[in-house]
C-alpha atoms as a PDB file:
ATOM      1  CA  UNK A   1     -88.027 -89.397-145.767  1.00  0.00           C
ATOM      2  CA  UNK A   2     -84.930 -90.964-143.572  1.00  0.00           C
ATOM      3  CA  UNK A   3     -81.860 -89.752-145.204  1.00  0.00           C
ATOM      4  CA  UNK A   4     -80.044 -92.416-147.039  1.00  0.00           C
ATOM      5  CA  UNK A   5     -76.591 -93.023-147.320  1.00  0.00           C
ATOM      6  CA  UNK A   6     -74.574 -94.701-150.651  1.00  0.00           C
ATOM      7  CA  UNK A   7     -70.831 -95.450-150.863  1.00  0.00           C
ATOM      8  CA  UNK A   8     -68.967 -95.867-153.819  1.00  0.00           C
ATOM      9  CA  UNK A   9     -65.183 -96.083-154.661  1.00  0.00           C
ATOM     10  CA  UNK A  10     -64.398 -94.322-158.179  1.00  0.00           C
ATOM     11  CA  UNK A  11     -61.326 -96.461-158.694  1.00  0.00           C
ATOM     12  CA  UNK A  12     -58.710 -96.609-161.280  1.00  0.00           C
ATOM     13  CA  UNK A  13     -60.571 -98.967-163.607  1.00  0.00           C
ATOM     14  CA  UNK A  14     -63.394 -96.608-163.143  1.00  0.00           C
ATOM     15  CA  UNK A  15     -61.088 -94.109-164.417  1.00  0.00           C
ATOM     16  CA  UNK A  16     -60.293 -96.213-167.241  1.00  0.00           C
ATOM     17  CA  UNK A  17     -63.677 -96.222-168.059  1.00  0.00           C
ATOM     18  CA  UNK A  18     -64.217 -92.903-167.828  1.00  0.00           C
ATOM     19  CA  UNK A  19     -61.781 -92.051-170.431  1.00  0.00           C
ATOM     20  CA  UNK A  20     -62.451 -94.858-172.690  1.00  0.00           C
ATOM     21  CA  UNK A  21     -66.272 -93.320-172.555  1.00  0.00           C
ATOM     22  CA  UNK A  22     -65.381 -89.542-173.035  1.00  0.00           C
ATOM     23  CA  UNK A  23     -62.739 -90.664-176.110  1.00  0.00           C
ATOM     24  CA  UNK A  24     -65.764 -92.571-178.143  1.00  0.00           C
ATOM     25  CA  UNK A  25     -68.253 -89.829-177.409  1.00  0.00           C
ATOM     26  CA  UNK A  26     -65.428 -87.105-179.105  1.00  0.00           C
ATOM     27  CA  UNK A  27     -64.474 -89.893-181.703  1.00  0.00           C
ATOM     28  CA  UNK A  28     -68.013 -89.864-182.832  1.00  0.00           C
ATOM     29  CA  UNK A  29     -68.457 -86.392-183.191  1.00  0.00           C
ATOM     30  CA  UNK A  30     -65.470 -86.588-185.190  1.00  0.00           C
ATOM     31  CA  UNK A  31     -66.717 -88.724-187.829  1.00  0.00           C
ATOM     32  CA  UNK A  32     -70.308 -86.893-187.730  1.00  0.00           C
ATOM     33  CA  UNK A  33     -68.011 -83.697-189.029  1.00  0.00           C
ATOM     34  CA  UNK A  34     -66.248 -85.375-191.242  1.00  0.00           C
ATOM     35  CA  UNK A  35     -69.471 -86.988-193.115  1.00  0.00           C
ATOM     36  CA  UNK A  36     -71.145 -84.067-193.145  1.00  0.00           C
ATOM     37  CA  UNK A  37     -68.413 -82.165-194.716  1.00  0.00           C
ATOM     38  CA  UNK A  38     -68.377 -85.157-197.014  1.00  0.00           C
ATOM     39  CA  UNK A  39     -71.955 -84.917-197.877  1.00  0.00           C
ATOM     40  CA  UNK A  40     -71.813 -80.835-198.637  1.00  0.00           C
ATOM     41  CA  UNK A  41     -68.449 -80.745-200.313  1.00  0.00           C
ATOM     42  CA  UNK A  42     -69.456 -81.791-203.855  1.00  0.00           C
ATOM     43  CA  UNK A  43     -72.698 -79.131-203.810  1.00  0.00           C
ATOM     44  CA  UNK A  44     -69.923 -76.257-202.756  1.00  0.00           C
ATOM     45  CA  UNK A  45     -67.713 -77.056-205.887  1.00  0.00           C
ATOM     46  CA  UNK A  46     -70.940 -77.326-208.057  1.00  0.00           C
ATOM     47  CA  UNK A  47     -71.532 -73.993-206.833  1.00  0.00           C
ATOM     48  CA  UNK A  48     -67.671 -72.670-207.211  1.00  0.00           C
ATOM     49  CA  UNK A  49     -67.447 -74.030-210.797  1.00  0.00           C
ATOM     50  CA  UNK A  50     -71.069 -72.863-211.768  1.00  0.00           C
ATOM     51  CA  UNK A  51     -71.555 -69.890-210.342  1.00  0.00           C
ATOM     52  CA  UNK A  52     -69.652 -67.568-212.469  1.00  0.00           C
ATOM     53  CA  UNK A  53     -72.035 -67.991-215.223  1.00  0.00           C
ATOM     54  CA  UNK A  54     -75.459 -66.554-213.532  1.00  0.00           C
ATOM     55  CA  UNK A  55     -73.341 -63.794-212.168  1.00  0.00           C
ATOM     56  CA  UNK A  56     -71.688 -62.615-215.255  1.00  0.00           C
ATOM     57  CA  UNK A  57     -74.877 -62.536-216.890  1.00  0.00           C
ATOM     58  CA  UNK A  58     -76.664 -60.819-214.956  1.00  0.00           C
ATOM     59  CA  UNK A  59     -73.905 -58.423-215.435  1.00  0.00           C
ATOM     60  CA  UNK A  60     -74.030 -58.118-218.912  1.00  0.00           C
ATOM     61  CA  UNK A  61     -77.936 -57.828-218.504  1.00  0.00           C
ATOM     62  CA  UNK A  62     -77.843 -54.822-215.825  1.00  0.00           C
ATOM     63  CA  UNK A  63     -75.492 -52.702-218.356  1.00  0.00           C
ATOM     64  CA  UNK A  64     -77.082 -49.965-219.297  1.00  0.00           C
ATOM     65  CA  UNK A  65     -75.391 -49.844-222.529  1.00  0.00           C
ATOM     66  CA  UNK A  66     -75.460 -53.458-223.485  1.00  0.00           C
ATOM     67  CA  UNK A  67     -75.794 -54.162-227.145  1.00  0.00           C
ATOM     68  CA  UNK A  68     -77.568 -56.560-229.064  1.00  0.00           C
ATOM     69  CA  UNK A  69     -74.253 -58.853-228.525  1.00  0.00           C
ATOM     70  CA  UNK A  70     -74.198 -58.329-225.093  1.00  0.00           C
ATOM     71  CA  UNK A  71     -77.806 -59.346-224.081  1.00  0.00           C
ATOM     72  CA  UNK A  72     -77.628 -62.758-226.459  1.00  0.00           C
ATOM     73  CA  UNK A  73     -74.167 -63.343-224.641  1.00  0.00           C
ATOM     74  CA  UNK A  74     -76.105 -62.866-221.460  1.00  0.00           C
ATOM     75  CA  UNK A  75     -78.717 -65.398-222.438  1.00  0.00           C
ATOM     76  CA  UNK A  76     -76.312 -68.188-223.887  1.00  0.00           C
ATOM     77  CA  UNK A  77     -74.385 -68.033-220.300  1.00  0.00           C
ATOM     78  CA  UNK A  78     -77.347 -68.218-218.466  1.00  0.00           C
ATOM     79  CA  UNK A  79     -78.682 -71.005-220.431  1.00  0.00           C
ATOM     80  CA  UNK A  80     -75.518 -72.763-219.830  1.00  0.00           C
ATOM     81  CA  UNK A  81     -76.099 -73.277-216.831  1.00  0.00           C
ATOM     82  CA  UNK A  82     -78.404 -75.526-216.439  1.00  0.00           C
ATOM     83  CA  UNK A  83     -76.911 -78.502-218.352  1.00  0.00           C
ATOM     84  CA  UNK A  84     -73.320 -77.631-216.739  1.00  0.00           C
ATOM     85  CA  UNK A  85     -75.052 -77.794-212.964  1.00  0.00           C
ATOM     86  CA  UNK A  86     -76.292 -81.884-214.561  1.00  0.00           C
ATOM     87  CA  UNK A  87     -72.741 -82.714-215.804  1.00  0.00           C
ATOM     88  CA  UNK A  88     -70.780 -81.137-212.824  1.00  0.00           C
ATOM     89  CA  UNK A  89     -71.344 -84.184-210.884  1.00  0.00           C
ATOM     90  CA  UNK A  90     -69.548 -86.236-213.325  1.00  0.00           C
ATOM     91  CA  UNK A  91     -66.515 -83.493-214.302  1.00  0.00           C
ATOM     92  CA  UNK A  92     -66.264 -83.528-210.652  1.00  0.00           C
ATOM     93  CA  UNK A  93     -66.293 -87.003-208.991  1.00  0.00           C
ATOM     94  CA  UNK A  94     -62.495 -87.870-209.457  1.00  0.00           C
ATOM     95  CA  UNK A  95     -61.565 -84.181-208.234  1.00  0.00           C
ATOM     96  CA  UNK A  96     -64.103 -84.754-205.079  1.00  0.00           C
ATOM     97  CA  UNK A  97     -62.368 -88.812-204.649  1.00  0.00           C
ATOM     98  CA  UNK A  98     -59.195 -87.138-204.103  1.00  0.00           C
ATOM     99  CA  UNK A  99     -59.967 -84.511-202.320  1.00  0.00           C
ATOM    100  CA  UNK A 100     -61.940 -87.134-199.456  1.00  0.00           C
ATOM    101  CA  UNK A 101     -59.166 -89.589-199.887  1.00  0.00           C
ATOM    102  CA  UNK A 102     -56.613 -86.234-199.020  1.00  0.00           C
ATOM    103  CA  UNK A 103     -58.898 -85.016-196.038  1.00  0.00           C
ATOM    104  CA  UNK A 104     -59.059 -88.832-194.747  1.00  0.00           C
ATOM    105  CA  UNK A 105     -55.978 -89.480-194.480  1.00  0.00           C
ATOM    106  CA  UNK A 106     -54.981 -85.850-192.783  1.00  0.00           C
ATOM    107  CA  UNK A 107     -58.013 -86.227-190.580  1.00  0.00           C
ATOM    108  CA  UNK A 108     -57.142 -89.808-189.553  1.00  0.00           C
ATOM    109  CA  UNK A 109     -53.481 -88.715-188.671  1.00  0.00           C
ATOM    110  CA  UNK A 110     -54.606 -85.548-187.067  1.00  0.00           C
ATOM    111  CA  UNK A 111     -57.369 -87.550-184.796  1.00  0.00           C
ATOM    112  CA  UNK A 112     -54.613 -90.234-183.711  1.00  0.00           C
ATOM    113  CA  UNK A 113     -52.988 -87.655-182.327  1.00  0.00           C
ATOM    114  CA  UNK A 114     -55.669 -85.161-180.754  1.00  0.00           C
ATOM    115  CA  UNK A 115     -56.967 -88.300-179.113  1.00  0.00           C
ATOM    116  CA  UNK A 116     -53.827 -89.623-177.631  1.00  0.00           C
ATOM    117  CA  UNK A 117     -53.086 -85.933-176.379  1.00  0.00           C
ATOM    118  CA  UNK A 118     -57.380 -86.139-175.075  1.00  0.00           C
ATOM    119  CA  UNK A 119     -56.440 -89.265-173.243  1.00  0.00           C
ATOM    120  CA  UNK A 120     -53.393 -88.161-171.229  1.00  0.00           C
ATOM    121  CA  UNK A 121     -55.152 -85.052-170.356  1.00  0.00           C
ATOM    122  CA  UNK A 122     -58.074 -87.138-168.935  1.00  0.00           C
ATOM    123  CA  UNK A 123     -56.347 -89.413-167.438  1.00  0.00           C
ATOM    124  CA  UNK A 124     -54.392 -87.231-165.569  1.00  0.00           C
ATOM    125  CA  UNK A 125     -57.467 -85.270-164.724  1.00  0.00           C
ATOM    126  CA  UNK A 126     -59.644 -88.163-163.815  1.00  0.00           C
ATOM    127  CA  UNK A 127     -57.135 -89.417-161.729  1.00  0.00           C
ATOM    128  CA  UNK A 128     -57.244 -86.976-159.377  1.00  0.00           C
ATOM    129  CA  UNK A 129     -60.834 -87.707-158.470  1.00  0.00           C
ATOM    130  CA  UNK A 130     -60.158 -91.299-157.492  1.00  0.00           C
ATOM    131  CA  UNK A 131     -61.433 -91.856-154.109  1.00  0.00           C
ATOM    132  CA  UNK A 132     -64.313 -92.944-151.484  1.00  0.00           C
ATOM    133  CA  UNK A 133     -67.470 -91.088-151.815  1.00  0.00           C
ATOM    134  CA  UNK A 134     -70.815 -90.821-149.586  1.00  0.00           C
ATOM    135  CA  UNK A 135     -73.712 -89.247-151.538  1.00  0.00           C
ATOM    136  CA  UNK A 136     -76.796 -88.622-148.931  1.00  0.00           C
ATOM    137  CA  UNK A 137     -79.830 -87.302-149.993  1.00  0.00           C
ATOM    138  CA  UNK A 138     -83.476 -86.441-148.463  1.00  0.00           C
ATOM    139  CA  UNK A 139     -86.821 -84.922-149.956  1.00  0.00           C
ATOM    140  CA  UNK A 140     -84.710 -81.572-150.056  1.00  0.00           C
ATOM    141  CA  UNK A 141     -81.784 -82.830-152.088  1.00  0.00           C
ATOM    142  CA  UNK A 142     -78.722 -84.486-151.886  1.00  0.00           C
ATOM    143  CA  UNK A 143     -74.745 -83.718-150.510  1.00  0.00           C
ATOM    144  CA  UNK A 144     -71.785 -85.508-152.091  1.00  0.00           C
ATOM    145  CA  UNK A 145     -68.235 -85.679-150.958  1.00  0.00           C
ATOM    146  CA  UNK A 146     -65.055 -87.376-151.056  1.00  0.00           C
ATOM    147  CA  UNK A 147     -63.159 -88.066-148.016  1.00  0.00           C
ATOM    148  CA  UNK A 148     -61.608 -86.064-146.431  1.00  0.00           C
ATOM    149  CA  UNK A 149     -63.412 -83.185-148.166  1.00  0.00           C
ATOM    150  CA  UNK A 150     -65.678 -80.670-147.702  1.00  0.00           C
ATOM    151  CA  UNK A 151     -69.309 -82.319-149.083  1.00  0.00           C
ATOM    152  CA  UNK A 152     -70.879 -80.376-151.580  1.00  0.00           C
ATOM    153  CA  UNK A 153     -75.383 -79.922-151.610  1.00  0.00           C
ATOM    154  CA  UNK A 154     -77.543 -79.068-154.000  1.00  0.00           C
ATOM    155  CA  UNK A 155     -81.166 -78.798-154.010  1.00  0.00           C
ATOM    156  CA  UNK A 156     -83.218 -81.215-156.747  1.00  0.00           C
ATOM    157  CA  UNK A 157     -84.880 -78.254-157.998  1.00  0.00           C
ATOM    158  CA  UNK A 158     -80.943 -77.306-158.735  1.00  0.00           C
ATOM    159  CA  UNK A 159     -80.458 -80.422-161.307  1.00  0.00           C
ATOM    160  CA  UNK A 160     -80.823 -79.358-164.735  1.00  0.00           C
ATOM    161  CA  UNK A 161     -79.332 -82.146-166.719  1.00  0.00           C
ATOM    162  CA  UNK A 162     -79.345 -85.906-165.843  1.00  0.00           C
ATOM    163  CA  UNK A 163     -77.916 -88.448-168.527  1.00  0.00           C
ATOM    164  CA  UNK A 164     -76.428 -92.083-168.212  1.00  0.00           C
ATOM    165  CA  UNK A 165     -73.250 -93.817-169.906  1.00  0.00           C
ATOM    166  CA  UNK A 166     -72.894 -97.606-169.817  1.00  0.00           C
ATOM    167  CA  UNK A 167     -70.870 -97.413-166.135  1.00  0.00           C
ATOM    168  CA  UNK A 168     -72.211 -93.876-164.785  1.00  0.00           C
ATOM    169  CA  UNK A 169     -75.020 -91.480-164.014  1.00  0.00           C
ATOM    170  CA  UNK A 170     -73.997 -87.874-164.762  1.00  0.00           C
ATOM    171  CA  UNK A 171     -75.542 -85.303-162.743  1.00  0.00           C
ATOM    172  CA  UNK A 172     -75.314 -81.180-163.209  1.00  0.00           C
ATOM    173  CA  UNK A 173     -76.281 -77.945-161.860  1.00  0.00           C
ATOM    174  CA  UNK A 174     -76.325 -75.166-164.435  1.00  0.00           C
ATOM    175  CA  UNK A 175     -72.876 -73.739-163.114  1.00  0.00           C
ATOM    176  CA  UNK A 176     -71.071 -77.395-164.111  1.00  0.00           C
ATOM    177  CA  UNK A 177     -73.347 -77.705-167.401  1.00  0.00           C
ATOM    178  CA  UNK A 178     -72.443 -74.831-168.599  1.00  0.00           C
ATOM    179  CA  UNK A 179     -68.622 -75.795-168.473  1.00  0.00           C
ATOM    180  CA  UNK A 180     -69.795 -79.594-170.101  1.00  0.00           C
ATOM    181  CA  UNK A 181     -68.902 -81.133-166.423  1.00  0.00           C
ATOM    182  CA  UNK A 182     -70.576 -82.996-164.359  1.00  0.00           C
ATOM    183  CA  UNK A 183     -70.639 -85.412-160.952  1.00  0.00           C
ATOM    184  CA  UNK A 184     -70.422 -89.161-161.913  1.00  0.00           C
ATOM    185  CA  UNK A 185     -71.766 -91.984-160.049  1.00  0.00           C
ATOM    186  CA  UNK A 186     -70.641 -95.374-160.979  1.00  0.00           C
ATOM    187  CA  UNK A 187     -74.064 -97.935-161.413  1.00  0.00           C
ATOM    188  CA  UNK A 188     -72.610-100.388-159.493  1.00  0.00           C
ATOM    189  CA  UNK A 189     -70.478-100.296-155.935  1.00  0.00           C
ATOM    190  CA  UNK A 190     -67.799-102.318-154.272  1.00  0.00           C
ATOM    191  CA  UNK A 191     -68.066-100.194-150.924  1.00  0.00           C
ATOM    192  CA  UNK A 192     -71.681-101.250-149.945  1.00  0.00           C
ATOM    193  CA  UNK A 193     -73.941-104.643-150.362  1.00  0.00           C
ATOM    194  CA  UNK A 194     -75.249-104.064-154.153  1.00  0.00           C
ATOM    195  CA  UNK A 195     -78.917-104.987-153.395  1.00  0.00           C
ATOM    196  CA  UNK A 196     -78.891-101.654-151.277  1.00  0.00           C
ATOM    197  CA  UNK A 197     -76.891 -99.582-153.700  1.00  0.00           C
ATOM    198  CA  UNK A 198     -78.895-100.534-156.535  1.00  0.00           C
ATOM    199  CA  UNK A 199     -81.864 -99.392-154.128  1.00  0.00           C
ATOM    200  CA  UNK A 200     -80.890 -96.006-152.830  1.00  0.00           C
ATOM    201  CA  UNK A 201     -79.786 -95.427-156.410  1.00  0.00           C
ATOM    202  CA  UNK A 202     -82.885 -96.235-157.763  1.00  0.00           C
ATOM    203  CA  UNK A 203     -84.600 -93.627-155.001  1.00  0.00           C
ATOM    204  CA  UNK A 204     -81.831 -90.631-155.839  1.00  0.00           C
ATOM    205  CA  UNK A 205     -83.132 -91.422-159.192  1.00  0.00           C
ATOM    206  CA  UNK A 206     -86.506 -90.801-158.644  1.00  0.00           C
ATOM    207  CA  UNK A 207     -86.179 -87.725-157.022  1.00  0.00           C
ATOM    208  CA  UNK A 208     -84.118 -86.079-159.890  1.00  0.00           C
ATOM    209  CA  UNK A 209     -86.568 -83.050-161.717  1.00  0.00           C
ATOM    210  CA  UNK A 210     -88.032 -85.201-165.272  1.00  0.00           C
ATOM    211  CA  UNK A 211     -87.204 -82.079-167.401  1.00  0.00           C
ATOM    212  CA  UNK A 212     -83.519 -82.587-166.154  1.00  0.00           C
ATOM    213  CA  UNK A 213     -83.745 -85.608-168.331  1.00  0.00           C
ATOM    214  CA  UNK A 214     -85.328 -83.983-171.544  1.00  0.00           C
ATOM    215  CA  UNK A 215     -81.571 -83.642-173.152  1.00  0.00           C
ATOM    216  CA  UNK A 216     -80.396 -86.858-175.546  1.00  0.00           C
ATOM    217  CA  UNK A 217     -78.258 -89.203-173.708  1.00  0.00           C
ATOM    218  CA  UNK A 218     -75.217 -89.425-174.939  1.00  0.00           C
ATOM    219  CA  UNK A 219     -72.291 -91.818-174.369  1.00  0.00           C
ATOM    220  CA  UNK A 220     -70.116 -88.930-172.518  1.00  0.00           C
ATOM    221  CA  UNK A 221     -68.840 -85.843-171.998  1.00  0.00           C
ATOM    222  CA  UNK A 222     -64.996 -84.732-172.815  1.00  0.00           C
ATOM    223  CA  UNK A 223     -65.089 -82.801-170.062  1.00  0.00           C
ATOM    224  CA  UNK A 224     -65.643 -83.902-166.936  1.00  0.00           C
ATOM    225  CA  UNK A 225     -65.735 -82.619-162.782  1.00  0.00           C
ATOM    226  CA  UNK A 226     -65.802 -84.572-159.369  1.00  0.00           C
END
């Protein structure tokens, strides 16, 4: 095939974007912690309050001089527990209400601030890629660089993970994977008639590997690379 050309601009509001993307993706996997902590926290204090019982019995039970006393005393505990492991829920619940309310509130303060610290650092990062970019690409691959420097190329067969945000395409070799980065192309472009962007972008699309795809999409990446 003729090589084709696209242009693109990743501007400030791109930037913008880019944070606003990589902050929601991080503030998600935030809450997915927290719920599942939520969700195991009352079977681990079951299992704190409870477990004593079994143990001690089976204690008693592996004595080799246990008496008649000990071996009933054995049985009653590990009877016990059974009913105790159906009323724990209940003796528990206000204990476990406070101790989510507790944990919300430090994890709300605590993610106020790891985000604002997230977004400076990205910003400041993202920033620095701001610029015009030419991305050409053939049968054999593709080069991408910003202006005034040195492009870089990669082969398809050298694409192993391909996702899509709302704004961008995110494109990796395994070197940038590895490290959670990535080169982002915006969907759209000021620097070229759209029709054509939209085009070419469709035919770099089409030439990406279909297993580089076989990862979930996800909304973005923390981490990020020109």
């Amino acid at each position: 095939m003729t090589p084709i050309e696209l242009h693109y601009t990743l501007t400030p509001a791109m930037t913008r974007l880019r944070v606003a993307e990589a902050l929601a993706h991080e503030a998600r996997k935030d809450a997915r912690l927290l719920d599942a902590v939520a969700r195991g926290q009352p079977g681990a204090l079951k299992l704190l309050l409870l477990l004593p019982f079994p143990v001690t019995s089976a204690y008693l039970l592996l004595q080799r001089d246990a008496t008649p006393t000990t071996m009933v005393t054995a049985i009653v505990l590990a009877l016990l527990t059974l009913p105790l492991w159906r009323l724990a829920d209940r003796l528990l619940a206000p204990l476990h209400r406070r101790i989510e309310m507790r944990a919300g509130r430090h994890a709300g303060r605590l993610g106020a601030l790891s985000l604002r610290l997230a977004e400076i650092t990205l910003r400041t990062r993202l920033a620095s890629q701001e610029g015009n970019y030419v991305l050409r690409f053939d049968d054999h691959g593709f080069r991408l660089g910003r202006d005034p420097q040195r492009p870089v190329t990669l082969a398809w067969t050298g694409i192993v993970h391909a996702a899509e945000t709302e704004h961008f395409h995110r494109i990796a070799c395994a070197a940038l994977h590895r490290r959670g980065k990535a080169y982002w192309i915006p969907k759209r472009s000021e620097a070229m008639e759209p029709a054509a962007f939209q085009q070419g972008l469709q035919l770099f699309l089409e030439r990406i590997p279909a297993a580089a795809f076989s990862e979930k999409t996800d909304s973005a990446a923390a981490r990020s690379a020109s």
